[in-house]
Protein backbone atom coordinates (compact mmCIF):
# COMPACT_ATOMS: atom_id res chain seq x y z
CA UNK A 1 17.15 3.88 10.68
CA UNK A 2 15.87 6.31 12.89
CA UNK A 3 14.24 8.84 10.56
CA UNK A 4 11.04 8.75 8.08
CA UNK A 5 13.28 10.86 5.36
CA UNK A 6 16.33 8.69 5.50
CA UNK A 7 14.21 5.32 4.83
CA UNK A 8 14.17 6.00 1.14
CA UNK A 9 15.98 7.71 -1.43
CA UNK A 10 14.01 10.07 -3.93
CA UNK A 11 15.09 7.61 -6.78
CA UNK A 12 13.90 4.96 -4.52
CA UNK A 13 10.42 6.33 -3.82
CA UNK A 14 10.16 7.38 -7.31
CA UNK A 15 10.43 3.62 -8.11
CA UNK A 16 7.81 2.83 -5.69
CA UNK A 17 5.76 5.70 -7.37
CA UNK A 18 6.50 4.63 -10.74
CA UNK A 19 5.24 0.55 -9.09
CA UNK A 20 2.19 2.41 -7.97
CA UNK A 21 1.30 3.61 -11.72
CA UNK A 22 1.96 0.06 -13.05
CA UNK A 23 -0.12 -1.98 -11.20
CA UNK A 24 -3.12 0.58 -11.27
CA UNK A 25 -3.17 0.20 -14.90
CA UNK A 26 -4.80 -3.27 -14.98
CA UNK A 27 -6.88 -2.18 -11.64
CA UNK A 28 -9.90 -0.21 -10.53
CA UNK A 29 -7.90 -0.54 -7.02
CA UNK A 30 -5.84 2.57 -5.65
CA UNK A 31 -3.18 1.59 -3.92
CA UNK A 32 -0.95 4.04 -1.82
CA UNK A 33 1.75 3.70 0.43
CA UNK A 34 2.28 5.49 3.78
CA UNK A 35 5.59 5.87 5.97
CA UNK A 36 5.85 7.48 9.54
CA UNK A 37 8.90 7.24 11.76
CA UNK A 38 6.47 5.52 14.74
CA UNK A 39 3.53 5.10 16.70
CA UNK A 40 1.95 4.88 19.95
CA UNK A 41 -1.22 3.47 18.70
CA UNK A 42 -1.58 -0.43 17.64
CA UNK A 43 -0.39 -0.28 14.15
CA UNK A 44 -3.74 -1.45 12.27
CA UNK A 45 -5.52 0.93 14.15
CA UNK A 46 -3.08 3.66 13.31
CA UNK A 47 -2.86 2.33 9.48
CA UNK A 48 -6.76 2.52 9.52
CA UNK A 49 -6.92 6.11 10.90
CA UNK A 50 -4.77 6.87 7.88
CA UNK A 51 -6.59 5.16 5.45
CA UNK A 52 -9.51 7.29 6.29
CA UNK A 53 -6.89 10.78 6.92
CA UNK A 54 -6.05 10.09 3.39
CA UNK A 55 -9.74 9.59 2.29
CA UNK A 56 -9.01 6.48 0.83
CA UNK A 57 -12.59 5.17 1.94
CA UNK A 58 -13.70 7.61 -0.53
CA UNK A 59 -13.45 5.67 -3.84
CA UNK A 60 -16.13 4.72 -6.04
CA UNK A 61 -15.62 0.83 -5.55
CA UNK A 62 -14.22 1.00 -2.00
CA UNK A 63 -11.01 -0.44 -3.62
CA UNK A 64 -8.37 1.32 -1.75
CA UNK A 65 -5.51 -0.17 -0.46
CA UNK A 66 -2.91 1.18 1.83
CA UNK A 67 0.53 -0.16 2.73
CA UNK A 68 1.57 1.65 5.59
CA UNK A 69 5.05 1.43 7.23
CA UNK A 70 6.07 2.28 11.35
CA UNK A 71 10.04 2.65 10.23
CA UNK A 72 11.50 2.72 13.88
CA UNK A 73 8.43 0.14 15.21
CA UNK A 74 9.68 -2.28 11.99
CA UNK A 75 5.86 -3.18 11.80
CA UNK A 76 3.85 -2.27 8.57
CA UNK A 77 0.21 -3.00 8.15
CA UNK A 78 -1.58 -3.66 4.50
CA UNK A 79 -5.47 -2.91 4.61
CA UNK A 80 -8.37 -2.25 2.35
CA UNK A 81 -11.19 -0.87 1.81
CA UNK A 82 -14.99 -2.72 2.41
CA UNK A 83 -15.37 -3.23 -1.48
CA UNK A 84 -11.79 -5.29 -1.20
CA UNK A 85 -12.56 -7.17 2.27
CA UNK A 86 -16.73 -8.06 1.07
CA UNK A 87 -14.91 -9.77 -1.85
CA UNK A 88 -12.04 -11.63 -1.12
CA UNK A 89 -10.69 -14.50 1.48
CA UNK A 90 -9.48 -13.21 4.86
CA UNK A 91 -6.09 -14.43 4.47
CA UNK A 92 -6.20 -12.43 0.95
CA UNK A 93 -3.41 -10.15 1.54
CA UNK A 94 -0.89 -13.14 3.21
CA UNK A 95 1.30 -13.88 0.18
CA UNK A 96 1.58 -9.66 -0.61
CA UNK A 97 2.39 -10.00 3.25
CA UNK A 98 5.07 -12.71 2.59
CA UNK A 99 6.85 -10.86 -0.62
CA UNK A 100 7.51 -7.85 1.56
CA UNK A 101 8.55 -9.39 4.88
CA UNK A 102 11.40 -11.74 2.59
CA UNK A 103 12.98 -8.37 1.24
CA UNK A 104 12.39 -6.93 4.41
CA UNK A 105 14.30 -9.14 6.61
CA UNK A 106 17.05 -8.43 4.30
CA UNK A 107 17.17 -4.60 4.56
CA UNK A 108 15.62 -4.16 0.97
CA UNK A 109 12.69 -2.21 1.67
CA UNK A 110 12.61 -0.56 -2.33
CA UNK A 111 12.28 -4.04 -3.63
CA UNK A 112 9.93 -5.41 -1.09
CA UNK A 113 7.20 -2.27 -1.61
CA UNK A 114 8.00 -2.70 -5.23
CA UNK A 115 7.18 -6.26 -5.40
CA UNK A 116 4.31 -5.83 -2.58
CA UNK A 117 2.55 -2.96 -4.73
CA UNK A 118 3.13 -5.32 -7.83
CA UNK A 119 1.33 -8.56 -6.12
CA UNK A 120 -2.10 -6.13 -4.98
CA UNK A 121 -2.10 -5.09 -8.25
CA UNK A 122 -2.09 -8.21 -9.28
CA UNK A 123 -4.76 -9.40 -7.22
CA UNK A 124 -6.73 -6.90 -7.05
CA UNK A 125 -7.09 -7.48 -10.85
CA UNK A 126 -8.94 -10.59 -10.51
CA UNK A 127 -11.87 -8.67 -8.76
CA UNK A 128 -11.71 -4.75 -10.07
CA UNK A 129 -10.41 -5.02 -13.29
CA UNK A 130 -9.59 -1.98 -15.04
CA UNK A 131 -12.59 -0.49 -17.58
CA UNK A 132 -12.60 1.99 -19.71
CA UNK A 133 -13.47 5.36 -18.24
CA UNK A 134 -11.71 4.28 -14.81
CA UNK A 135 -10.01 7.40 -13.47
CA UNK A 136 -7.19 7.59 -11.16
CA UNK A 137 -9.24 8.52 -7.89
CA UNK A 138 -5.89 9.05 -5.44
CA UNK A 139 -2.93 10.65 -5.76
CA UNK A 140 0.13 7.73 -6.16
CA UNK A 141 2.61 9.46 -4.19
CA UNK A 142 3.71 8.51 -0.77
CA UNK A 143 2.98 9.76 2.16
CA UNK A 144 4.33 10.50 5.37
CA UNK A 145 3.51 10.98 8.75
């Protein structure tokens, strides 16, 4: 797949959207996902310059979360914010990892952001629960590079 706008369907990404909304309503966490056709840069580095392009080190509780995707490099990077990494284990995000890279591997990259945006959610729920008066602090849609 060599282009960004070809990796998805609009039904698709409105699933992934739609993923998004779900598993923010049990979190504090913002979760986003990012997609880019490549990069020259190592691809944590490049998903970190991101993270901060989309001013997702802006949120109240430094809960942000970003999956971002290199579709020609087939790499993708999940990282969060200080509030996220001063709280949890450093192997926190390996079984979100694992979900994805099993749909992956098969070509089924709807289900494996679906179920990958479903598992943060769900762990990020353990330490940012939702509370009243939590506002949405990012937009949910995906974007692109």
């Amino acid at each position: 797949m060599s282009k960004v706008e070809d990796f998805l369907t609009k039904e698709e990404e409105q699933e992934i959207v739609t993923a998004i909304c779900n598993a923010e309503k049990n979190t504090s966490g913002e979760i986003r996902v990012h997609i880019e056709k490549t990069t020259t840069m190592d691809h944590f580095d490049r998903a970190m310059e991101v993270f901060n392009e989309l001013k997702m080190d802006a949120t109240e509780l430094q809960n942000g979360v970003l999956i971002y995707l290199a579709v020609e490099d087939r790499n993708f990077v999940i990282c969060g914010d200080k509030g996220i990494n001063d709280a949890v284990k450093s192997d926190f995000w390996d079984s979100t990892r694992d979900v994805m890279v099993a749909h992956f591997k098969q070509g089924n990259f709807k289900q494996g952001l679906i179920d990958g945006i479903t598992s943060a959610g769900q762990q990020l729920q353990h330490y940012f629960p939702w509370q009243e008066g939590d506002t949405n602090e990012l937009s949910n849609e995906i974007s692109r590079g």
